[in-house]
Protein backbone atom coordinates (compact mmCIF):
# COMPACT_ATOMS: atom_id res chain seq x y z
CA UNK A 1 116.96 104.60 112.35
CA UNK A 2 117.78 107.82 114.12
CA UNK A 3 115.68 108.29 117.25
CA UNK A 4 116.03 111.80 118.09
CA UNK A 5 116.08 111.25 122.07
CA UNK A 6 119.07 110.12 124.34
CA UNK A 7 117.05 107.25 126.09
CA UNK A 8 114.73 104.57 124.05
CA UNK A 9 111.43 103.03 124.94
CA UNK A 10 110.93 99.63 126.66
CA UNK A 11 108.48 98.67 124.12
CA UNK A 12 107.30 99.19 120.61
CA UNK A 13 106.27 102.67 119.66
CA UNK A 14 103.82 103.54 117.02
CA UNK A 15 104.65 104.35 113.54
CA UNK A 16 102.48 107.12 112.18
CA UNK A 17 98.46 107.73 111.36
CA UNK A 18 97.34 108.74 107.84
CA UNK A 19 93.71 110.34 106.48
CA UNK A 20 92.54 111.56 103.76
CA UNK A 21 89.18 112.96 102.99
CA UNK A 22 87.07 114.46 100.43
CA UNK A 23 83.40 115.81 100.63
CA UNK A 24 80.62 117.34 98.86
CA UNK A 25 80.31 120.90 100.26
CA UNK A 26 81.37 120.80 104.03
CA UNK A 27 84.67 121.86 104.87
CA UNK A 28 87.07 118.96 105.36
CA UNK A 29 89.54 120.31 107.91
CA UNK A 30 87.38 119.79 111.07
CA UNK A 31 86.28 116.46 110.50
CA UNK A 32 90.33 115.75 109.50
CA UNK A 33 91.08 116.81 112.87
CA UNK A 34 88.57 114.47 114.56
CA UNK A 35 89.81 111.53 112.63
CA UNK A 36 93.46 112.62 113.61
CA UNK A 37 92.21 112.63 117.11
CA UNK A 38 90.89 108.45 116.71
CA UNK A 39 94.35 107.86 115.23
CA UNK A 40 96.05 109.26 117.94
CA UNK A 41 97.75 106.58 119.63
CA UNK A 42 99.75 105.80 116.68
CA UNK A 43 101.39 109.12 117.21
CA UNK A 44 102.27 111.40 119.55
CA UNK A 45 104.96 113.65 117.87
CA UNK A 46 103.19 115.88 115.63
CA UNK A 47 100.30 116.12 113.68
CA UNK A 48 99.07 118.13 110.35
CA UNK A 49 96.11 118.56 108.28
CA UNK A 50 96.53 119.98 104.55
CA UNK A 51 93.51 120.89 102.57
CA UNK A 52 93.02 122.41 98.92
CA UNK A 53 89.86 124.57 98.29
CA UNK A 54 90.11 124.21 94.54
CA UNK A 55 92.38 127.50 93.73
CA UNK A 56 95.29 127.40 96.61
CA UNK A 57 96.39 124.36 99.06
CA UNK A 58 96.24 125.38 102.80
CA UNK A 59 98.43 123.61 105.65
CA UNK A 60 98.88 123.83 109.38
CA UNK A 61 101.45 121.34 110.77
CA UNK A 62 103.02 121.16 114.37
CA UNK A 63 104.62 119.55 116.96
CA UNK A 64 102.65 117.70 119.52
CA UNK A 65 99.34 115.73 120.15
CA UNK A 66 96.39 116.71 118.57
CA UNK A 67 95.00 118.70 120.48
CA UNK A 68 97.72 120.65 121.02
CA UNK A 69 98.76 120.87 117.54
CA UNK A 70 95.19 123.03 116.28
CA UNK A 71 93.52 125.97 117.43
CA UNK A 72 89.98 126.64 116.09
CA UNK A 73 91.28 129.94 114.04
CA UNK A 74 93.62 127.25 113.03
CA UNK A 75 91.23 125.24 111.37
CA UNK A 76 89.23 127.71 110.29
CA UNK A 77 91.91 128.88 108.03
CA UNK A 78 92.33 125.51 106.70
CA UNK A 79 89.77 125.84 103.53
CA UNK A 80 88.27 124.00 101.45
CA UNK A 81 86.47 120.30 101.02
CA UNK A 82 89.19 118.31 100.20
CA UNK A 83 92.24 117.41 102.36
CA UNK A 84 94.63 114.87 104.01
CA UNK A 85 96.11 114.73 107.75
CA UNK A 86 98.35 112.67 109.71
CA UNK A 87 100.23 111.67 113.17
CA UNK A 88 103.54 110.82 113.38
CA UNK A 89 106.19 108.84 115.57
CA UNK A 90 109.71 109.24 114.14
CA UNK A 91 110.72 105.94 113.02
CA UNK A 92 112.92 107.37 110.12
CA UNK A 93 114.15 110.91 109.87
CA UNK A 94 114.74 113.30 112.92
CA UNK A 95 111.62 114.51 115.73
CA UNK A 96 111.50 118.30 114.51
CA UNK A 97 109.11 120.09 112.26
CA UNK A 98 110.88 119.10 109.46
CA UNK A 99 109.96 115.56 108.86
CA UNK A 100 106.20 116.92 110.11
CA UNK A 101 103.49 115.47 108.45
CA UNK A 102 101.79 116.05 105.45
CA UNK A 103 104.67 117.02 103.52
CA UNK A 104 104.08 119.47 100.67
CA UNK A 105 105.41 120.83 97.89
CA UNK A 106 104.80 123.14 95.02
CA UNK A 107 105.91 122.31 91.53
CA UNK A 108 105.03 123.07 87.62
CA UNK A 109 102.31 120.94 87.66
CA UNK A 110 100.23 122.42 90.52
CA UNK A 111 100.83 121.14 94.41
CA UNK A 112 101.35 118.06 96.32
CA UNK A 113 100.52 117.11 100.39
CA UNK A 114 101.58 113.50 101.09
CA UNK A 115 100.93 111.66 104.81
CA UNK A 116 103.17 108.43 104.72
CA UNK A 117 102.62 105.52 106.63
CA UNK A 118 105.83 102.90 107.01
CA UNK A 119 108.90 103.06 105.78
CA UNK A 120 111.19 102.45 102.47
CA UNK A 121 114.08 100.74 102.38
CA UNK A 122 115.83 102.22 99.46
CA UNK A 123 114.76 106.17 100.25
CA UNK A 124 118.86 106.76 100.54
CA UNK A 125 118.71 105.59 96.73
CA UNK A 126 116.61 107.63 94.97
CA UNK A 127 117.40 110.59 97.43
CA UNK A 128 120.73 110.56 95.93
CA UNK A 129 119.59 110.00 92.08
CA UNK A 130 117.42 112.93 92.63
CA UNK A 131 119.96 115.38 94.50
CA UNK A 132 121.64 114.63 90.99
CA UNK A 133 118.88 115.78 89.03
CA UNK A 134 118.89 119.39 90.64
CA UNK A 135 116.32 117.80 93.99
CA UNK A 136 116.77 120.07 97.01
CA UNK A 137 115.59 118.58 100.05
CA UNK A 138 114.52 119.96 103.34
CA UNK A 139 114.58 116.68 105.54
CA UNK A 140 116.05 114.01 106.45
CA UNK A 141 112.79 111.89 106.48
CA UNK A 142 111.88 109.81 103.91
CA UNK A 143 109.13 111.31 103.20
CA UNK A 144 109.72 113.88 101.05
CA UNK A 145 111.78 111.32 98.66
CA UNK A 146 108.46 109.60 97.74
CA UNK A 147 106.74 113.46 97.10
CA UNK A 148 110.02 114.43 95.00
CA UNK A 149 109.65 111.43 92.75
CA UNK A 150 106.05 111.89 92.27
CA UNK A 151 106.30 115.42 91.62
CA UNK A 152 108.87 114.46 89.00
CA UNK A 153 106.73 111.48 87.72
CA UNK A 154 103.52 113.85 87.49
CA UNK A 155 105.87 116.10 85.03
CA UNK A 156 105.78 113.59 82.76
CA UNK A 157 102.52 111.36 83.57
CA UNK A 158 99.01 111.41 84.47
CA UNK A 159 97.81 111.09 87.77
CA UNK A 160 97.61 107.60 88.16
CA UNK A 161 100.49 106.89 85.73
CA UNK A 162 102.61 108.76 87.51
CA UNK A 163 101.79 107.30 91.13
CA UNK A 164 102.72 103.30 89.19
CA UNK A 165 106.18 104.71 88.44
CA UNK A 166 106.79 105.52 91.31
CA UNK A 167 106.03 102.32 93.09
CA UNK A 168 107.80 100.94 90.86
CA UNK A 169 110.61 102.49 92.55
CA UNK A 170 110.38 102.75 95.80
CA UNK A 171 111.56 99.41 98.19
CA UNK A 172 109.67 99.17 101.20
CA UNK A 173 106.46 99.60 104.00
CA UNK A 174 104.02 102.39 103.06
CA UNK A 175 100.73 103.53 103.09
CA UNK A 176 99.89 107.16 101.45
CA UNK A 177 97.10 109.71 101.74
CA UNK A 178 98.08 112.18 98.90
CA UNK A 179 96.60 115.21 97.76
CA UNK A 180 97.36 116.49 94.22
CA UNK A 181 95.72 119.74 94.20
CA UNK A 182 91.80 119.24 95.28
CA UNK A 183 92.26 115.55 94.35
CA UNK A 184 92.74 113.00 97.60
CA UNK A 185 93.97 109.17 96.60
CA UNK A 186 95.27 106.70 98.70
CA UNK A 187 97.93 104.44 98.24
CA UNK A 188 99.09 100.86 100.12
CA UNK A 189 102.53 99.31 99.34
CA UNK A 190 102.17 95.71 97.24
CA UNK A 191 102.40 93.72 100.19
CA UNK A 192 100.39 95.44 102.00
CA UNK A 193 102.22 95.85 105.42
CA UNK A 194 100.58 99.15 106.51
CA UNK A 195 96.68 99.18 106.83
CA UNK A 196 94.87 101.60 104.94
CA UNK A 197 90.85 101.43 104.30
CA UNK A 198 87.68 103.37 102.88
CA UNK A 199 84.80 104.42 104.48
CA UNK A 200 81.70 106.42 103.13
CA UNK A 201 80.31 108.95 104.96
CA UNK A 202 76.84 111.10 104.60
CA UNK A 203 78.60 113.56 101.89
CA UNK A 204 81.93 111.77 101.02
CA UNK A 205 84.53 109.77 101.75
CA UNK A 206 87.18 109.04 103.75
CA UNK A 207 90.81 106.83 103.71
CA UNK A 208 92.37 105.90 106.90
CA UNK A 209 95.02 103.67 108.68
CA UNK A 210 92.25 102.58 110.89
CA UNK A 211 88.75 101.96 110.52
CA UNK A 212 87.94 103.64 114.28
CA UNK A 213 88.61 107.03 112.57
CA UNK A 214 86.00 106.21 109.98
CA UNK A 215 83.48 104.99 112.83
CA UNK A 216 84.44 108.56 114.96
CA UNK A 217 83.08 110.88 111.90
CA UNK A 218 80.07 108.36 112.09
CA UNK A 219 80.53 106.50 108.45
CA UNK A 220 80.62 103.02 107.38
CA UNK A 221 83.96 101.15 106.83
CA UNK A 222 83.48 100.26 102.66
CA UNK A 223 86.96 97.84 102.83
CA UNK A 224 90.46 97.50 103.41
CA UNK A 225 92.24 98.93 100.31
CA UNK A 226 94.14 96.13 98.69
CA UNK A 227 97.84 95.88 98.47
CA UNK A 228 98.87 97.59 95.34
CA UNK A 229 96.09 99.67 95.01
CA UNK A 230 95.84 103.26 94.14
CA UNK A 231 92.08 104.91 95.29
CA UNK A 232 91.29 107.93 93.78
CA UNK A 233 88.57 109.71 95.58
CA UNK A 234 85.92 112.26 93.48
CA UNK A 235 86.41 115.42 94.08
CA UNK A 236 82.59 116.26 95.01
CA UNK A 237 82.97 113.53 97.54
CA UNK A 238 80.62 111.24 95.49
CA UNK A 239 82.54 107.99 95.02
CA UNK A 240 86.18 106.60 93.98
CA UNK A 241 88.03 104.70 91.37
CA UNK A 242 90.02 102.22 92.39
CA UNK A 243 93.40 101.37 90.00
CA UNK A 244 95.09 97.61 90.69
CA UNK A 245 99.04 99.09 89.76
CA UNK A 246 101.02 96.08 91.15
CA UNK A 247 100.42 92.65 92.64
CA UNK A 248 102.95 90.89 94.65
CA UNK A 249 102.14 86.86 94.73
CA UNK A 250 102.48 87.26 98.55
CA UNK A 251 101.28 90.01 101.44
CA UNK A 252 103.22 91.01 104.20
CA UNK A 253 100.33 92.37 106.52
CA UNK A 254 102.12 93.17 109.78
CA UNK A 255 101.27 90.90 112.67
CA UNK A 256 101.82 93.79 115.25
CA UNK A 257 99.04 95.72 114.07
CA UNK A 258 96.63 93.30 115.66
CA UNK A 259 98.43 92.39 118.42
CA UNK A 260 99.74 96.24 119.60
CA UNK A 261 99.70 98.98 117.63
CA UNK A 262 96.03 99.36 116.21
CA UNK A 263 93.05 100.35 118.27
CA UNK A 264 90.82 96.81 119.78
CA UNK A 265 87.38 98.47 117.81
CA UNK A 266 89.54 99.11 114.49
CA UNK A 267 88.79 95.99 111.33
CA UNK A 268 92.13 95.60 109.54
CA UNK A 269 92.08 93.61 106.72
CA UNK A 270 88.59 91.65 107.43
CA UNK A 271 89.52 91.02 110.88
CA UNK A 272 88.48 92.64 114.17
CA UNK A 273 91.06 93.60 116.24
CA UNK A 274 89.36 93.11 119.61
CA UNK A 275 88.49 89.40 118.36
CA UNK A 276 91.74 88.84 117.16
CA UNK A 277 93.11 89.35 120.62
CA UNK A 278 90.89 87.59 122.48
CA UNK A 279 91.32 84.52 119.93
CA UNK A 280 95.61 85.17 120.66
CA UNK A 281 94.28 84.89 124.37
CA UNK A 282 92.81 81.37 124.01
CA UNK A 283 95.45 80.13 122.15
CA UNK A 284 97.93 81.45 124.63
CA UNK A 285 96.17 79.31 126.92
CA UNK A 286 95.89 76.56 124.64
CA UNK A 287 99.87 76.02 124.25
CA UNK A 288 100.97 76.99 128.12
CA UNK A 289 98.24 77.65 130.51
CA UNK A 290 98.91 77.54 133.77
CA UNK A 291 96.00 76.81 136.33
CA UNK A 292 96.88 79.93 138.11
CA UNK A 293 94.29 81.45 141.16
CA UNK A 294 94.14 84.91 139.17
CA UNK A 295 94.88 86.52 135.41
CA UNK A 296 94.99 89.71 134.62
CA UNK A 297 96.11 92.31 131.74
CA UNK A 298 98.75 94.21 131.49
CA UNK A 299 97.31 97.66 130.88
CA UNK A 300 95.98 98.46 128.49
CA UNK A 301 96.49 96.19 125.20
CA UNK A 302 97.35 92.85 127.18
CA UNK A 303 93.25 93.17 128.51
CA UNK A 304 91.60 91.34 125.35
CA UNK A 305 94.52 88.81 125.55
CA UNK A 306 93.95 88.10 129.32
CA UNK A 307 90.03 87.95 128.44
CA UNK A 308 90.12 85.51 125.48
CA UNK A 309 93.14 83.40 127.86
CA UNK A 310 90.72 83.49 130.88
CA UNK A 311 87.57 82.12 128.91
CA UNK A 312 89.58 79.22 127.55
CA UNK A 313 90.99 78.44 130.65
CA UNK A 314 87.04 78.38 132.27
CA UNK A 315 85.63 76.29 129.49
CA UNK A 316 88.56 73.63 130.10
CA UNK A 317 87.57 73.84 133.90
CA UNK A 318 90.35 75.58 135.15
CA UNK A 319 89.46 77.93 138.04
CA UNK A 320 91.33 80.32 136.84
CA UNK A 321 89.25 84.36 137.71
CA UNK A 322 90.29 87.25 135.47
CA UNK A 323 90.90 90.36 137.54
CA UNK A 324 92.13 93.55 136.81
CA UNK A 325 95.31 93.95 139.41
CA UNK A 326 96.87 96.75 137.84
CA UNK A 327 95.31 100.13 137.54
CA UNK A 328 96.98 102.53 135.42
CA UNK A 329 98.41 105.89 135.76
CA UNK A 330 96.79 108.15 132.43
CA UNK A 331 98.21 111.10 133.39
CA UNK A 332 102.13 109.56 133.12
CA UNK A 333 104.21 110.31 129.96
CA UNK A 334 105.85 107.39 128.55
CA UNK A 335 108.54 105.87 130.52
CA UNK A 336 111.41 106.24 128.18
CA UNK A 337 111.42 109.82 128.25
CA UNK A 338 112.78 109.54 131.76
CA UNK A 339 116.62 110.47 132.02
CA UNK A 340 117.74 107.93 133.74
CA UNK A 341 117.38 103.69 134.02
CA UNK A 342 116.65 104.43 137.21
CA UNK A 343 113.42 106.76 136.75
CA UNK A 344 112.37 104.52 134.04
CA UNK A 345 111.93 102.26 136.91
CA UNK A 346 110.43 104.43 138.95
CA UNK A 347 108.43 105.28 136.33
CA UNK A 348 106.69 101.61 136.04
CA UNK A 349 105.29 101.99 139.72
CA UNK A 350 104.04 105.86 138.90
CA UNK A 351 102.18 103.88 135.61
CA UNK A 352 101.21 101.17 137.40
CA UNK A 353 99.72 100.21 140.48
CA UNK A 354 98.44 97.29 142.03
CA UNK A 355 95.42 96.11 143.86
CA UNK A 356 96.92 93.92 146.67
CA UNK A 357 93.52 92.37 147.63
CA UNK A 358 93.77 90.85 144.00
CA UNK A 359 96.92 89.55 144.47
CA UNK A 360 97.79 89.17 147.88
CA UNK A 361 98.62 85.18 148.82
CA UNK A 362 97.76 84.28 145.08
CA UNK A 363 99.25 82.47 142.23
CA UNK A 364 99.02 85.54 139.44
CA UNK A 365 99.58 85.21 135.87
CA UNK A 366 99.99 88.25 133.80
CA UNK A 367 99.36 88.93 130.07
CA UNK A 368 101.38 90.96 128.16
CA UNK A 369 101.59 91.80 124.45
CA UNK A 370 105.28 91.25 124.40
CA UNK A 371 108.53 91.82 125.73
CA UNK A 372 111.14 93.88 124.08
CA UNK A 373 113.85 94.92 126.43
CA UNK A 374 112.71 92.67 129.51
CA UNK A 375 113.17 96.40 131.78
CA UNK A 376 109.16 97.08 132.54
CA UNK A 377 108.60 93.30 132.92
CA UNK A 378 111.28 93.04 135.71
CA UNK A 379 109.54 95.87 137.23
CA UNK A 380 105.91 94.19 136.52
CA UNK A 381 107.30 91.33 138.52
CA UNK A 382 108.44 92.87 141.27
CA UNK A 383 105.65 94.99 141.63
CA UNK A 384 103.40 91.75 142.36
CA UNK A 385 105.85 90.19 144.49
CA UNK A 386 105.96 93.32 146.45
CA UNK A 387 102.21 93.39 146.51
CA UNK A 388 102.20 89.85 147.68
CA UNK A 389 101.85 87.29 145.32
CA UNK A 390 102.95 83.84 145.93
CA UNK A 391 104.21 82.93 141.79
CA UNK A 392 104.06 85.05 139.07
CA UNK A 393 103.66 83.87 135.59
CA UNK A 394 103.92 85.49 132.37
CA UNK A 395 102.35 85.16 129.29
CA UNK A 396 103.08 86.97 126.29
CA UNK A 397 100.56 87.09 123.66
CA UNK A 398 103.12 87.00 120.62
CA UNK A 399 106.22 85.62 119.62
CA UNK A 400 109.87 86.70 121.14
CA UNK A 401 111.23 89.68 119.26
CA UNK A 402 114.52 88.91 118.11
CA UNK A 403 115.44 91.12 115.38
CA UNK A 404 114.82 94.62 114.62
CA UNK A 405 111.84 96.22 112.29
CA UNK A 406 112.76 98.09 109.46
CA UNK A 407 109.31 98.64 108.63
CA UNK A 408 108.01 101.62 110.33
CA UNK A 409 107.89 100.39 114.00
CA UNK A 410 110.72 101.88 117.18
CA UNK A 411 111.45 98.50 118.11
CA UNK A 412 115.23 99.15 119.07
CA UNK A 413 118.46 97.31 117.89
CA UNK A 414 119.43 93.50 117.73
CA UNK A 415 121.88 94.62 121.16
CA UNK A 416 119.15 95.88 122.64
CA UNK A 417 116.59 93.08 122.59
CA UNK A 418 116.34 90.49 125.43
CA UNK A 419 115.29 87.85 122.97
CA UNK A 420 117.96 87.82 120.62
CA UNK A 421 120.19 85.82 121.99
CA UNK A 422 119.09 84.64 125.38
CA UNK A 423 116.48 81.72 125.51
CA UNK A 424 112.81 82.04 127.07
CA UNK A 425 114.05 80.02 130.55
CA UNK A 426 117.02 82.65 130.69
CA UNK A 427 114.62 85.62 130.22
CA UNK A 428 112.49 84.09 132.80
CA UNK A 429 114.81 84.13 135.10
CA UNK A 430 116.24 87.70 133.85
CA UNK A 431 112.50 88.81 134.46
CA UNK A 432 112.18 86.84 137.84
CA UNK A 433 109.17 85.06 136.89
CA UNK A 434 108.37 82.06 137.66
CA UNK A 435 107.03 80.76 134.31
CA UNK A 436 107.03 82.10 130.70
CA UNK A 437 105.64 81.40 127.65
CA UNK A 438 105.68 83.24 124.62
CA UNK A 439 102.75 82.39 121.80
CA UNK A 440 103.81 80.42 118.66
CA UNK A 441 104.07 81.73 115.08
CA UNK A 442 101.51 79.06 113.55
CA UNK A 443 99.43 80.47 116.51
CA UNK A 444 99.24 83.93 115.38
CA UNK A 445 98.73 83.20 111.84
CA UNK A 446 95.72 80.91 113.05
CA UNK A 447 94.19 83.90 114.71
CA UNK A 448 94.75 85.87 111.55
CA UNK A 449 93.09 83.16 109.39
CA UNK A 450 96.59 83.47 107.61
CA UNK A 451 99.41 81.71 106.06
CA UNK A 452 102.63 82.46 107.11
CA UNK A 453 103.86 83.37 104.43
CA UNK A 454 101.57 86.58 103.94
CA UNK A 455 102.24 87.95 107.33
CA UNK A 456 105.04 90.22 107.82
CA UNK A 457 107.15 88.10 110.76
CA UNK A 458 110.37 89.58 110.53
CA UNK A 459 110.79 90.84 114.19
CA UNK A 460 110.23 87.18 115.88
CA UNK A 461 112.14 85.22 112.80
CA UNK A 462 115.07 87.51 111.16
CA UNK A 463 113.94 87.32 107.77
CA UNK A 464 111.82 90.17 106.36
CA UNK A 465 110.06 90.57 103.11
CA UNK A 466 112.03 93.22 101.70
CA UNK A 467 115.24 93.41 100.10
CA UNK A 468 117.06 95.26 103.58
CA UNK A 469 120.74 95.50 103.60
CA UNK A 470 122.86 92.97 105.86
CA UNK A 471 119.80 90.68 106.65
CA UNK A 472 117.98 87.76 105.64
CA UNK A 473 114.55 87.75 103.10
CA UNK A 474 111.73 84.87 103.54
CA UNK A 475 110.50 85.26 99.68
CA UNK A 476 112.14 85.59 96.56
CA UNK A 477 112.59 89.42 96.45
CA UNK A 478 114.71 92.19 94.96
CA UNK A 479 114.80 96.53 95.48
CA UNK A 480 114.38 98.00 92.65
CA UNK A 481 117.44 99.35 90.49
CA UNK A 482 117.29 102.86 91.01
CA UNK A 483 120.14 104.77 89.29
CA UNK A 484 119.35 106.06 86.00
CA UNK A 485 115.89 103.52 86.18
CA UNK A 486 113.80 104.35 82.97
CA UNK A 487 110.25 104.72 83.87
CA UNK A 488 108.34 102.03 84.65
CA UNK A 489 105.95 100.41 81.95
CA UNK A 490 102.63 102.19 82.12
């Protein structure tokens, strides 16, 4: 997946944020931009808001954070009381306006906004069969492959008709916020990989990737929106209809979403985030806790694991005190948009900086979320040896990442993993720790109240749930035939 920059980040980055709104008689595009704001940290590239006021559709799209994206004469020209938004991380397509968020298009049937979540596996497919059919396309980003075979499904097809063909064609992660004319629906993939729920507010509703976004515009989370499900929203912002077009006999919920990528106070499929963390925590301690004098967080996601870790390790007896001994840097940019290996490095102690009267003549053991290239743990290390610790463990509060994701997550290449093909002691010593422990599989799916097989697991096994060229599947599952496909059975 093309990244756009000449240096990658030592972690995962976020895919992308999707809303979709529609209300009685207020104008939507404020409260859009609010929600955009909650769902900001799954994002950072651009942001857009497109909303229809019943004759014309109206869009503002740009490069940057939200804030920086939307002036208030830019809203204000945004009209009407139904619309759809998003934030976006390039995880497939290139980082220019381009492959911006919501896409739109105008067509025989009226117009179309679409905010995409994830990504497909078979875009290059039908991108092709529809070049063929007279399809000119604008971006690289696959995207606009999903609006181009809607628009051509909605030619032919109702609404909701229209939106089963097409996923019965497309292969792949993805969940939707689409606007067809003044009408908002949302959209998850059958197994449900992306998260996606509904929440009512005082004169409408609302979709979104996370329930915080629901919470900021002060509404009540309804539910998650089920894998396979199309949600139509009312145009008056009065209810929705909700349309069961495909089940799959297994999910594949991602696992990262709980332990990374989604904000601590967002539900996600029934489960709170912030709990789920804390209960990775305890079970972290559970399979390798070490009766260390201090734990603390790696800023900021690794704090719930740390919490839930130090509380198991207290009610076992351990004397082990949860500290914060690493303050962070807000004002840094992320570290891989340094130049250099070097100021990446340098970057860590510019993030990050240590309390020594935490850690000073103390046996330390920090929580992380994970480990993906090993650089900013080295660094982590040697920060607290620097600032005096006698032994450093770490404690990582998922599995080792050994393969790539093709689902919508920057995770990097096979090459460029640590855990692909060293073992935990040699990554130990690569980090300079003096223990590490990753957390179990069966542990995570515990936390989730899950089986394995309806988590997504891909990353820390090699064997995804979609049909992905060159690598392994963990269910019986096959992309779609796409050339010259007849419709789909309505």
């Amino acid at each position: 997946m093309p990244h756009g920059r000449d240096t990658l980040p030592d972690g995962p980055t976020e895919k992308c944020g999707v809303v979709g709104l529609s209300l009685a008689d207020r104008a939507a595009a404020r409260p859009l931009y609010y929600a955009l704001y909650a769902l900001q940290h799954r994002g950072q590239e651009s942001a857009g808001i497109v909303t229809h006021d019943g004759f014309q559709q109206h869009d503002h799209v740009e490069m940057g954070l939200v804030g920086d994206a939307f002036s208030a004469s830019d809203l204000a020209g945004l009209n009407g009381t139904t619309g759809i938004g998003h934030v976006r991380y390039p995880t497939a397509g290139s980082v220019d306006t381009s492959c911006a968020q919501p896409f739109s298009v105008s067509f025989k049937s009226g117009s179309l906004g679409l905010s995409h979540n994830g990504n497909l596996v078979n875009a290059g497919e039908i991108r092709d069969e529809l070049a063929g059919h007279g399809h000119a396309f604008t971006s690289d980003g696959d995207t606009e492959v999903i609006a181009h075979d809607l628009a051509r499904n909605l030619l032919e097809a109702d609404l909701v008709r229209a939106v089963k063909r097409t996923m019965g064609r497309i292969h792949g992660s993805y969940s939707l916020t689409i606007m067809h004319d003044d009408t908002v629906l949302g959209v998850r993939d059958p197994e449900g990989n992306r998260p996606l729920c509904i929440g009512e507010l005082e004169d409408g509703y609302v979709l979104a990737s996370e329930s915080a976004a629901i919470d900021t515009l002060g509404g009540e989370l309804v539910r998650d929106v089920n894998p396979g499900e199309l949600v139509l929203l009312e145009r008056d912002g009065s209810g929705f209809d909700s349309y069961q077009l495909v089940s799959a006999e297994n999910t594949a919920r991602c696992f990262f979403e709980h332990v990374y990528f989604a904000r601590p106070d967002s539900r996600i499929d029934g489960n709170l985030v912030y709990d789920v963390r804390r209960e990775l925590g305890r079970q972290l301690w559970e399979e390798s806790g070490v009766d260390s004098d201090v734990v603390m967080p790696v800023p900021d996601s690794g704090r719930a694991f740390a919490s839930g870790y130090a509380e198991a390790a207290q009610d076992e007896g351990a004397s082990v005190e949860f500290a914060e001994g690493l303050m962070k840097n807000r004002y840094v940019g992320r570290t891989f948009i340094m130049p250099t290996q070097d100021a990446r490095e340098r970057a860590v102690r510019l993030k990050l900086n240590p309390i020594r009267s935490t850690i000073e003549g103390r046996s330390v053991t920090i929580i992380d979320d994970s480990i993906v290239r090993g650089t900013t743990s080295r660094q982590l290390v040697s920060l607290l040896r620097d600032a005096g610790a006698e032994a450093v463990h770490v404690r990582v509060g998922a599995p080792a990442i050994v393969a790539p994701c093709y689902m919508g997550i920057d995770m990097a290449t096979r090459e460029e993993l640590i855990a692909a093909d060293a073992t935990t002691e040699e990554i130990r010593a690569e980090i300079g720790a003096d223990s590490l422990s990753y957390l179990s599989i069966d542990a995570v799916a515990e936390a989730l109240s899950s089986s394995r097989a309806d988590l997504c697991l891909g990353c820390v096994t090699g064997e995804y749930p979609y049909d992905i060229d060159g690598e392994t599947t963990d269910r019986d599952v096959e992309r779609p035939v796409v050339a010259d496909s007849a419709p789909a059975d309505d």
